[in-house]
N, C-alpha and C. Protein backbone atom coordinates (compact mmCIF):
# COMPACT_ATOMS: atom_id res chain seq x y z
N UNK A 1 79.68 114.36 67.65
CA UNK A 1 79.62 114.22 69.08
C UNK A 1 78.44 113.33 69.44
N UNK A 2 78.61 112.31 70.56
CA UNK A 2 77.53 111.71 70.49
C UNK A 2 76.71 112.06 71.79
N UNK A 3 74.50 111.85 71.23
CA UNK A 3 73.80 112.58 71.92
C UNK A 3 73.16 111.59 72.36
N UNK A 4 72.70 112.07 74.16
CA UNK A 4 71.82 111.52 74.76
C UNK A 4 70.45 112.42 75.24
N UNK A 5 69.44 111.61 74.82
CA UNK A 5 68.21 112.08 74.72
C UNK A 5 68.85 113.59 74.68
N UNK A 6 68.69 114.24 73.31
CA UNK A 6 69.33 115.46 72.93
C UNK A 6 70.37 116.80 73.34
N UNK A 7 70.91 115.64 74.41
CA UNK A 7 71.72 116.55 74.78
C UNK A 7 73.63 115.52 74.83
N UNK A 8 74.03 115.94 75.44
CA UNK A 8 76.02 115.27 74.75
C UNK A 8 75.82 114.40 76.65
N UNK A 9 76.85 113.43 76.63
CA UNK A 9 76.75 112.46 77.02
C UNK A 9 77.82 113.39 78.68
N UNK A 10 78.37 114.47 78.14
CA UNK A 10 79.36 115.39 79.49
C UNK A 10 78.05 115.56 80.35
N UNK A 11 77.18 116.42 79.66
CA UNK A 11 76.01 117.16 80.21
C UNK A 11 75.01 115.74 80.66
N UNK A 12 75.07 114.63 80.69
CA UNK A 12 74.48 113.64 81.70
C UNK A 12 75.29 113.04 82.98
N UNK A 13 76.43 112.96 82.51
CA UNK A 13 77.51 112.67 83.67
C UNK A 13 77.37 113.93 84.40
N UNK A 14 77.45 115.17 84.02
CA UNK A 14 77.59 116.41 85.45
C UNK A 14 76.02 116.22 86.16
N UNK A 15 75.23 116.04 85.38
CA UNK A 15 73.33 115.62 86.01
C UNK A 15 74.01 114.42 87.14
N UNK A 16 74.48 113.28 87.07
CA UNK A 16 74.43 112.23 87.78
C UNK A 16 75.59 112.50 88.76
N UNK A 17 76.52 113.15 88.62
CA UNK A 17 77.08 113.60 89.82
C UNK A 17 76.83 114.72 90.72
N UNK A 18 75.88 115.15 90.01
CA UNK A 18 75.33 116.53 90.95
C UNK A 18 74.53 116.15 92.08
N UNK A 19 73.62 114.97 90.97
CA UNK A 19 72.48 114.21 91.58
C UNK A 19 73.09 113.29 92.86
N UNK A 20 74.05 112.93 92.78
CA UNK A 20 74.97 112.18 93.68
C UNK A 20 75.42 112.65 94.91
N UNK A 21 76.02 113.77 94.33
CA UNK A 21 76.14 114.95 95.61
C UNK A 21 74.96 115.12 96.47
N UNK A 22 74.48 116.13 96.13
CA UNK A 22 73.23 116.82 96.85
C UNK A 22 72.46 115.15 97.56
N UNK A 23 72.18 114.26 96.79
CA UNK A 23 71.75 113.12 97.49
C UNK A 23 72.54 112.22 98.62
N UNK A 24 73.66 113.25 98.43
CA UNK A 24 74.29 112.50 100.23
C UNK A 24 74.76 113.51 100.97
N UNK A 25 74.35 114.69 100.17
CA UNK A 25 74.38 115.79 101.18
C UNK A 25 73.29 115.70 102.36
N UNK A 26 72.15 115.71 101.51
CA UNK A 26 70.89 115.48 102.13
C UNK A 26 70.88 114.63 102.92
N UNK A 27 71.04 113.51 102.57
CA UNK A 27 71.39 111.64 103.37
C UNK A 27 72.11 112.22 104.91
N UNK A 28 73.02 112.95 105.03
CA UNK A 28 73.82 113.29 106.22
C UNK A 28 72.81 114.72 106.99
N UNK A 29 72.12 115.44 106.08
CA UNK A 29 71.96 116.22 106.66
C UNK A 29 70.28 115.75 107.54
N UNK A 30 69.58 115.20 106.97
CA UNK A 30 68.91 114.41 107.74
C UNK A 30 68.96 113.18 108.32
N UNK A 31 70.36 112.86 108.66
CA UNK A 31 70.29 111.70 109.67
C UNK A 31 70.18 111.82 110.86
N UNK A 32 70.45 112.85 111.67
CA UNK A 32 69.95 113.51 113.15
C UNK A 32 68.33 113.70 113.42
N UNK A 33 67.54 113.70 112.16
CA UNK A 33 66.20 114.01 112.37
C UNK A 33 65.41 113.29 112.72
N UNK A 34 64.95 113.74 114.11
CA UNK A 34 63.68 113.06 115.02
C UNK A 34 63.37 112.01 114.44
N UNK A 35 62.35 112.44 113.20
CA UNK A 35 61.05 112.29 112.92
C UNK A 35 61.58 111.31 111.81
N UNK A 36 62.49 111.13 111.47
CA UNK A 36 63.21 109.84 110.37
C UNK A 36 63.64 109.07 110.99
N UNK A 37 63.91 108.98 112.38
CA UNK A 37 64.81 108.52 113.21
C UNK A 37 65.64 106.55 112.91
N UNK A 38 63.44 106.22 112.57
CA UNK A 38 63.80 105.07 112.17
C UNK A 38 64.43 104.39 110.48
N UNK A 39 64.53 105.12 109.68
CA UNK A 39 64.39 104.77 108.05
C UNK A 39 65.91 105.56 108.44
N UNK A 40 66.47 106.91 109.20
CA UNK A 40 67.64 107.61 108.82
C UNK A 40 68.70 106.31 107.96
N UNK A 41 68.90 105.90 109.43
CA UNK A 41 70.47 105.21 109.58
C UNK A 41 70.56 104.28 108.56
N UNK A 42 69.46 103.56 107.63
CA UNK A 42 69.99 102.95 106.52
C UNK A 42 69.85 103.56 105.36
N UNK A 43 69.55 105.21 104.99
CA UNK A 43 68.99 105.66 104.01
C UNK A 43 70.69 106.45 104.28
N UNK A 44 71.55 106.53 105.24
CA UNK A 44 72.54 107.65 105.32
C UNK A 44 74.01 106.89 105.34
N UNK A 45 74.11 105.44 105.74
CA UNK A 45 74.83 104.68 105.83
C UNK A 45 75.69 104.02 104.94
N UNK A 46 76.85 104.74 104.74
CA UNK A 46 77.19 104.29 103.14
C UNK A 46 78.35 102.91 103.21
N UNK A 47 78.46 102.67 102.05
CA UNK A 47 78.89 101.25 101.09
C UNK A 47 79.97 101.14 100.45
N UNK A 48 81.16 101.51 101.07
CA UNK A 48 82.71 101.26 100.55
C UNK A 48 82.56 100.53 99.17
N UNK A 49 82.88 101.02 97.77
CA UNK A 49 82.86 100.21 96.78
C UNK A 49 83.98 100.01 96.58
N UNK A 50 85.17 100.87 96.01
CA UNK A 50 86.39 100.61 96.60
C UNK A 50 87.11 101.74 96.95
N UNK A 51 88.53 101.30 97.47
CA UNK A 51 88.95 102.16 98.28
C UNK A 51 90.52 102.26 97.88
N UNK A 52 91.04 103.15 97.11
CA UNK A 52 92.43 103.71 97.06
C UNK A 52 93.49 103.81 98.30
N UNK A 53 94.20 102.92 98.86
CA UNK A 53 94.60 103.81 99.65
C UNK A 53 95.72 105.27 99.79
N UNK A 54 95.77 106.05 100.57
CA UNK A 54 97.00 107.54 100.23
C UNK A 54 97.93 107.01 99.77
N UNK A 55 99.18 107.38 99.22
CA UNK A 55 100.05 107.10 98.53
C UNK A 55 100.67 108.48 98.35
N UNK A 56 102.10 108.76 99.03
CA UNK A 56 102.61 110.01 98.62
C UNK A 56 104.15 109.68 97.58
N UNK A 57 104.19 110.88 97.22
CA UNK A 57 105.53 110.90 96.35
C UNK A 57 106.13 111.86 96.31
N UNK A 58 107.29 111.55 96.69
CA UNK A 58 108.50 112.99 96.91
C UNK A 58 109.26 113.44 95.73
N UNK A 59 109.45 114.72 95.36
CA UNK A 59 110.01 114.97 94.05
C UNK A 59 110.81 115.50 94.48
N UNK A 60 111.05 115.78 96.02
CA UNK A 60 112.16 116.05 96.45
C UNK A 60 112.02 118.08 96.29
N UNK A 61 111.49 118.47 95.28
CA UNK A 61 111.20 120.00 94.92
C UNK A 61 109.42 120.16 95.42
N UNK A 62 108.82 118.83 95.53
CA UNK A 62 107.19 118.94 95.57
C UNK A 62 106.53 117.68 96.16
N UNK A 63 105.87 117.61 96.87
CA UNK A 63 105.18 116.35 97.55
C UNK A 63 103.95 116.40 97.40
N UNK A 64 103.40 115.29 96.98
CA UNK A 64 101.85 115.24 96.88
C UNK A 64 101.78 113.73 97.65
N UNK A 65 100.27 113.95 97.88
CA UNK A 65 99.84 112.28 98.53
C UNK A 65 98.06 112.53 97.72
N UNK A 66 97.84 111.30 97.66
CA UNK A 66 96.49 110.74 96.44
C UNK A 66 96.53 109.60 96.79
N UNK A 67 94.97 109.80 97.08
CA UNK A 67 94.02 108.23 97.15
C UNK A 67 92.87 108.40 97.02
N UNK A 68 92.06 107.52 96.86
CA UNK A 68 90.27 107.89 96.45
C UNK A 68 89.89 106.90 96.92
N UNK A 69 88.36 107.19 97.46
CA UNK A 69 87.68 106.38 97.81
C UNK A 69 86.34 106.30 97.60
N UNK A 70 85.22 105.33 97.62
CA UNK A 70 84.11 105.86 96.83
C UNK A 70 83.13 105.20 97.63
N UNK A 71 82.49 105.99 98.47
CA UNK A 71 81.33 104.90 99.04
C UNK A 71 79.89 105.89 99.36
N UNK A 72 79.37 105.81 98.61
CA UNK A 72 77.85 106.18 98.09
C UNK A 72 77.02 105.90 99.17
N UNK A 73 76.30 106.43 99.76
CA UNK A 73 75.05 106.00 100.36
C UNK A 73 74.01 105.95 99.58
N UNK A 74 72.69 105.27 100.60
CA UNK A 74 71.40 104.50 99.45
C UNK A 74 70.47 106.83 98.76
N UNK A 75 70.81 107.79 99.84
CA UNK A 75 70.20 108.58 99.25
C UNK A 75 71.12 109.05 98.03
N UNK A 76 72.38 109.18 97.83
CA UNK A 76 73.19 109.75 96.51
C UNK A 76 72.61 108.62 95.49
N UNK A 77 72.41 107.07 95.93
CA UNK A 77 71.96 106.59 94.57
C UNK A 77 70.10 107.02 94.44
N UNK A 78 69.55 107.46 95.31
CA UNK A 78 68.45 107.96 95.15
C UNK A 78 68.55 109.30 94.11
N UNK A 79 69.75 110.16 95.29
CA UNK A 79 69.99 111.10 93.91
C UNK A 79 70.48 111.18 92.56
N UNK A 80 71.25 110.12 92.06
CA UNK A 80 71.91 109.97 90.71
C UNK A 80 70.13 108.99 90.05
N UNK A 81 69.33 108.64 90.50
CA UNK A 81 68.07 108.39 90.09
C UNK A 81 67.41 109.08 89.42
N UNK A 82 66.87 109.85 90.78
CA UNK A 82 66.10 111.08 89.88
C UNK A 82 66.96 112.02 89.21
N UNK A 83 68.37 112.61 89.36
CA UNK A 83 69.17 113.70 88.19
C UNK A 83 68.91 112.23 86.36
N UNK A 84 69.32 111.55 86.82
CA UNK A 84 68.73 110.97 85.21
C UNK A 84 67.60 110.62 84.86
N UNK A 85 66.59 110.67 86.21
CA UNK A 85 64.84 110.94 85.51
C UNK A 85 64.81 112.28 84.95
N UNK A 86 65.27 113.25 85.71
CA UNK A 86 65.34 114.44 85.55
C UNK A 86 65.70 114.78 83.89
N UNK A 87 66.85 113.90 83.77
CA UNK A 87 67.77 114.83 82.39
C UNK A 87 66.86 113.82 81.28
N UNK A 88 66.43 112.62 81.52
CA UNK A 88 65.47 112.34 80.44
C UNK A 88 63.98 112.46 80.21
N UNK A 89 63.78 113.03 81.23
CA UNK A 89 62.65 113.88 81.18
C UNK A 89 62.74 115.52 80.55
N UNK A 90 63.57 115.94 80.56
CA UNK A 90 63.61 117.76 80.05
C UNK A 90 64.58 117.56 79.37
């Protein structure tokens, strides 16, 4: 199995999407705040990288619809930063 800085390469991908998360959780949850007021709106403002559009399909017994889209703001790449300072640091 192959290792990154001693640990498997799953256990850095779940670090950088966690880190991703919580860093645009945060990004939204302080964009209303006073006292950021000026730095918020480009630290929360995210960046269409690309974009799936819906797409459904009838099985006639089952219907689903799927599309993805991926647009990161500047704090989730703040957070996928530090979760891999993080995981190569400990």
């Amino acid at each position: 199995m192959a290792r990154f800085g001693g640990r498997g390469y799953g256990f850095c991908i779940l670090f950088v999407i966690i880190g991703a998360i919580l860093g645009g959780l945060l990004g939204e949850l302080l964009r209303d705040v006073d006292v950021l007021s000026g730095v918020m709106p480009y630290l929360a403002r995210t960046f269409p990288v690309f974009d799936v559009a819906p797409f459904t399909v009838n099985l006639y017994v089952i219907q689903f619809t799927m599309g993805l889209s991926f647009a990161p703001n500047l704090m989730s790449i703040l957070g996928i930063v530090l979760a891999l300072f993080l995981f190569r640091r400990y």
